[in-house]
Protein backbone atom coordinates (compact mmCIF):
# COMPACT_ATOMS: atom_id res chain seq x y z
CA UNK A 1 -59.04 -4.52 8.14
CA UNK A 2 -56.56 -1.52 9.06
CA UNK A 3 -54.85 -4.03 11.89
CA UNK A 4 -54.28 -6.43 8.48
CA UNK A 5 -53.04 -3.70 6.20
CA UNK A 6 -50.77 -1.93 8.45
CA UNK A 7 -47.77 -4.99 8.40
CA UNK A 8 -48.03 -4.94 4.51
CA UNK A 9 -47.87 -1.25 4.22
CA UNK A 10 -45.40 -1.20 6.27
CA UNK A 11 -43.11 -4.18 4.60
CA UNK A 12 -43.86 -2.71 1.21
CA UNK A 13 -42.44 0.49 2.65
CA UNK A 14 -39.23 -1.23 4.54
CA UNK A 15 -38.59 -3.99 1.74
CA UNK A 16 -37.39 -1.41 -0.81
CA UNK A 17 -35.63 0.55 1.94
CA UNK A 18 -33.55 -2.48 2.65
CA UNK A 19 -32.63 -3.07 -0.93
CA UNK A 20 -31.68 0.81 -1.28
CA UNK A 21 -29.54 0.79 1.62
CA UNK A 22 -27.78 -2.16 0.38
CA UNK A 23 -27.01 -0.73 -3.00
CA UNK A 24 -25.45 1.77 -1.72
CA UNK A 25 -22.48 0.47 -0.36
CA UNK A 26 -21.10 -1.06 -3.48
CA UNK A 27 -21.73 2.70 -4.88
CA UNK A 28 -19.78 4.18 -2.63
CA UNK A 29 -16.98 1.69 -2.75
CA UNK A 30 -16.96 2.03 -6.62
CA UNK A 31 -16.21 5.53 -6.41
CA UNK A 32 -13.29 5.31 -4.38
CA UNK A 33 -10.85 5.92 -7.19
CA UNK A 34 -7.36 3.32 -6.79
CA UNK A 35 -4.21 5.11 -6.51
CA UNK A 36 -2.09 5.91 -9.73
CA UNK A 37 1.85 4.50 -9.08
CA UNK A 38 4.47 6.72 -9.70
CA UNK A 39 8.09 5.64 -9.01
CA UNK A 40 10.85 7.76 -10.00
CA UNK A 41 13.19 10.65 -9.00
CA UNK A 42 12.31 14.13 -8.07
CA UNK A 43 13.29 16.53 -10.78
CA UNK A 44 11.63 19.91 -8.76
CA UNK A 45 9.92 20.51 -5.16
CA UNK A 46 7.49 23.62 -5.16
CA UNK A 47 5.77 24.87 -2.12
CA UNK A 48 2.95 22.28 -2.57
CA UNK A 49 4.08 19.99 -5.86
CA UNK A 50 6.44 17.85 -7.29
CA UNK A 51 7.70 17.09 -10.27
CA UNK A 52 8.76 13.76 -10.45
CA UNK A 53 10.73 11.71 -13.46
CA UNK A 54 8.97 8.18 -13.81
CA UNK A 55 11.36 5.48 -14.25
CA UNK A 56 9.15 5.07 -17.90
CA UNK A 57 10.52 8.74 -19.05
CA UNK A 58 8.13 10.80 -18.35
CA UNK A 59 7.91 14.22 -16.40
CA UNK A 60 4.52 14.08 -13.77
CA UNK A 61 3.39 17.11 -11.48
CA UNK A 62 1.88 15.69 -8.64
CA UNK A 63 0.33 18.11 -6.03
CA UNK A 64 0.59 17.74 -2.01
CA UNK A 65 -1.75 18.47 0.03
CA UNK A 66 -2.60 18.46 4.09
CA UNK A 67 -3.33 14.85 4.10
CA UNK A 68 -0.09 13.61 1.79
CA UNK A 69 1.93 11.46 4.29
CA UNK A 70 6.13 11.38 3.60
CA UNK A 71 7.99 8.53 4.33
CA UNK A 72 11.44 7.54 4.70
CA UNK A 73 12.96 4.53 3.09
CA UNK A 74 16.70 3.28 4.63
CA UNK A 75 18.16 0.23 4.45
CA UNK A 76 17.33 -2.29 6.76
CA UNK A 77 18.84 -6.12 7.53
CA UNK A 78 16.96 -9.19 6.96
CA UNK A 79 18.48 -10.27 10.62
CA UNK A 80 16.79 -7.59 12.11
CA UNK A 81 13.54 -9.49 11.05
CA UNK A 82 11.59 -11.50 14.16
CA UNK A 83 8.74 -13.03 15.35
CA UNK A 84 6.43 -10.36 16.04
CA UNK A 85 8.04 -7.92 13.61
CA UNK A 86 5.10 -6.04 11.50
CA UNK A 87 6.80 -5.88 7.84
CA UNK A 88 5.01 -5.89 4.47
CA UNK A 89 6.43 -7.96 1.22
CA UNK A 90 5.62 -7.32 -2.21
CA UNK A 91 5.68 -10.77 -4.21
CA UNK A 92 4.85 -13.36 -6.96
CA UNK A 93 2.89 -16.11 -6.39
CA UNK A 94 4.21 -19.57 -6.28
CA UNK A 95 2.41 -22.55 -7.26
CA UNK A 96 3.16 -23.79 -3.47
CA UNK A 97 0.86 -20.47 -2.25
CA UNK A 98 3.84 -19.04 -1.28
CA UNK A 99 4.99 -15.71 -2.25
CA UNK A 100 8.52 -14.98 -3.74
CA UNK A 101 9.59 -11.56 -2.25
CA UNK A 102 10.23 -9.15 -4.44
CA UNK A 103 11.07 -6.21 -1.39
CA UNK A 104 10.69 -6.34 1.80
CA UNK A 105 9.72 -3.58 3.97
CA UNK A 106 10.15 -3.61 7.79
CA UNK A 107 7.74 -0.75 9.67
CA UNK A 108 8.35 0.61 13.12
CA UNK A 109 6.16 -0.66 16.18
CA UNK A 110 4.51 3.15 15.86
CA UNK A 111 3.52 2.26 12.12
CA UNK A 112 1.98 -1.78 13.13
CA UNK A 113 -0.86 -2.36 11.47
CA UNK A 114 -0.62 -0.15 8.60
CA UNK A 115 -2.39 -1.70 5.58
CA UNK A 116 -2.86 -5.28 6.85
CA UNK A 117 -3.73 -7.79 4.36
CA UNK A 118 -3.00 -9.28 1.40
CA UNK A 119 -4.12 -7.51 -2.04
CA UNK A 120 -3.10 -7.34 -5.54
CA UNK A 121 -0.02 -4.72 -6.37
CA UNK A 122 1.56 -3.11 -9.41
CA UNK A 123 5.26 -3.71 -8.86
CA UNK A 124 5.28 -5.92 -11.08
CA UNK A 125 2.74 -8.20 -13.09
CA UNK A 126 0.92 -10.71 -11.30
CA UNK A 127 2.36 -9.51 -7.92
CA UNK A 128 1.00 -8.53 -4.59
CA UNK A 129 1.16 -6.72 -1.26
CA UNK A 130 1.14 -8.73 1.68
CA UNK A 131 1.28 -6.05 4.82
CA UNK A 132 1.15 -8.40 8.36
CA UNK A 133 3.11 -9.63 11.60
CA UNK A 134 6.23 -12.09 11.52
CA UNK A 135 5.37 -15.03 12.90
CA UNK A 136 8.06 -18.12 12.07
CA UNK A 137 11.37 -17.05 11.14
CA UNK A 138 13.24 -19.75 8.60
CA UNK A 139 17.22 -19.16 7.86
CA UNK A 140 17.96 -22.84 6.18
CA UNK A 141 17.22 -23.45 2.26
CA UNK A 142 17.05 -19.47 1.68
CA UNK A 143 15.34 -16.78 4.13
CA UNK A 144 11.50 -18.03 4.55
CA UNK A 145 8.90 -15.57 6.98
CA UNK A 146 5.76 -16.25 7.85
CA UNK A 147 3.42 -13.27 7.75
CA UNK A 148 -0.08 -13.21 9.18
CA UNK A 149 -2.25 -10.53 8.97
CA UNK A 150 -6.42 -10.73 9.85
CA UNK A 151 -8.25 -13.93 8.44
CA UNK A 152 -5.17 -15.03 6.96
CA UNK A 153 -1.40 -15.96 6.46
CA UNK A 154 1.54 -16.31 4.10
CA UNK A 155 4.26 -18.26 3.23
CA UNK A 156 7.08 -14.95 1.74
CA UNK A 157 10.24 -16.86 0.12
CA UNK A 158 13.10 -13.71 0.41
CA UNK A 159 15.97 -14.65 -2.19
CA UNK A 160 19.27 -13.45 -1.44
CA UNK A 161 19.28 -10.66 -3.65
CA UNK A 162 16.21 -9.13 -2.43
CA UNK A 163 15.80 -5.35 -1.20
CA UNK A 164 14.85 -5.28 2.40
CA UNK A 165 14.33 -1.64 4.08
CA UNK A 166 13.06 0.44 6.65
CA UNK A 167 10.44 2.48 6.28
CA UNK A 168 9.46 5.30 9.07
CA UNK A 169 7.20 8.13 9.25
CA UNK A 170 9.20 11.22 7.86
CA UNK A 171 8.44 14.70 6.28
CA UNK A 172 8.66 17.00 3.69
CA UNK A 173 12.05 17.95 4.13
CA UNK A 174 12.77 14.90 2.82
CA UNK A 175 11.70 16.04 -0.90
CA UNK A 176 14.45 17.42 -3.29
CA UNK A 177 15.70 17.14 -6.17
CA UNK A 178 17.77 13.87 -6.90
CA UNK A 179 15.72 11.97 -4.25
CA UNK A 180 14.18 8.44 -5.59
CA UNK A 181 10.54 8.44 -4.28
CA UNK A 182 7.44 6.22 -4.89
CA UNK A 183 4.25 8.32 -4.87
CA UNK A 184 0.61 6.51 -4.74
CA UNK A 185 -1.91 9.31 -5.92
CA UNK A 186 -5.44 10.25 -6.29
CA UNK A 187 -6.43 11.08 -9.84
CA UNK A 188 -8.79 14.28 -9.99
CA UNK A 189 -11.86 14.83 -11.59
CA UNK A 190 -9.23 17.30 -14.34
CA UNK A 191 -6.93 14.26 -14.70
CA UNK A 192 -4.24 16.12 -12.24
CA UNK A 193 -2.58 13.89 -9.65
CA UNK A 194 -2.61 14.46 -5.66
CA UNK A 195 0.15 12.52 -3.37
CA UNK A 196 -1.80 10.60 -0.90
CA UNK A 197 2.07 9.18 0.04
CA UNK A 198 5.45 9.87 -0.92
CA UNK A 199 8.11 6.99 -0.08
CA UNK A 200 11.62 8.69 -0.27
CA UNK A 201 14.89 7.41 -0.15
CA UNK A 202 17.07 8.71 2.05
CA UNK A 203 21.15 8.52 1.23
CA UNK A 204 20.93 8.15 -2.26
CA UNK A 205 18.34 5.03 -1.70
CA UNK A 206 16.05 3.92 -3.86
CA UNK A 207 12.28 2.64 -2.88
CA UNK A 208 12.11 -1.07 -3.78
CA UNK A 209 8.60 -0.87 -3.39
């Protein structure tokens, strides 16, 4: 009798244990709060904030802390582009499953990798980040790239007229007044803001991203 009851005591126990463990992870995930976009120019630098004009008008304070990476934004040239480069492309979709670029930003071999993928973005409505490794380079009928990135690949369309820059790990001493920035933040718990990143444009330049 105890040799029988021992398994379902046992699976009765594990069963729910399972299904905890597994409702967890979406609990976690749904309180990683998405960063708040903020693209503007720096009106103020304090020893650990910003103030920062959005392109919309308004004045934010954003606070930096020890994790808030800085970089630097400088033009780059489309020819510079080739297979192998690790760039990422904002875009709109086409009804091909392309992507029109909207920018194109081309990262150093130190910075490959960072946030491969392709996700949903808020440059502009409907648009997206696609963050991978050049693979085909096309010059005819416009400037075409192919960019894959894990389980996947796109087709990025980069008009003429299209913003294409470097961007590079840089620091703080980059911040000041006048400088065009993009800033991805955490929103607290208070409803203040805290840079996770600060894009800034160096030589008057300003972040197409």
């Amino acid at each position: 009798m105890m040799k029988k009851l021992l398994p379902q005591v046992f699976r009765g126990a594990l069963i729910p244990a399972l299904l905890a463990s597994h409702l967890l992870v979406p609990v976690a995930l749904a309180q990683t709060p998405a960063l708040v976009g903020i693209r503007g120019t720096i009106v103020s630098v304090g020893k650990d904030q910003l103030v920062v004009k959005s392109n919309k008008g308004a004045e934010q304070n954003v606070a930096l802390d020890k994790d808030t990476r800085v970089a630097a934004i400088s033009i780059a040239n489309i020819s510079d582009i080739k297979p192998g480069s690790y760039i990422g492309a904002a875009g709109i979709p086409q009804p091909d499953g392309s992507q029109k670029a909207l920018e194109v930003h081309v990262f150093p071999p130190a910075m490959a990798g960072t946030g491969d993928g392709h996700r949903p973005f808020d440059l502009a409505p409907n648009s997206t980040m696609t963050n991978g490794t050049v693979g085909d380079v096309i010059a005819s009928n416009g400037r075409t790239l192919t960019l894959k990135y894990k389980n996947g690949e796109k087709k990025i369309v980069v008009p003429e007229d299209v913003p294409v820059v470097n961007i590079e790990a840089g620091d703080r001493s980059l911040l000041a007044a006048g400088v065009k920035v993009v800033v991805r933040a955490r929103k607290n718990a208070d409803g203040s803001l805290t840079a996770a990143s600060v894009s800034a444009g160096k030589n008057g330049i300003t972040p197409p991203m």
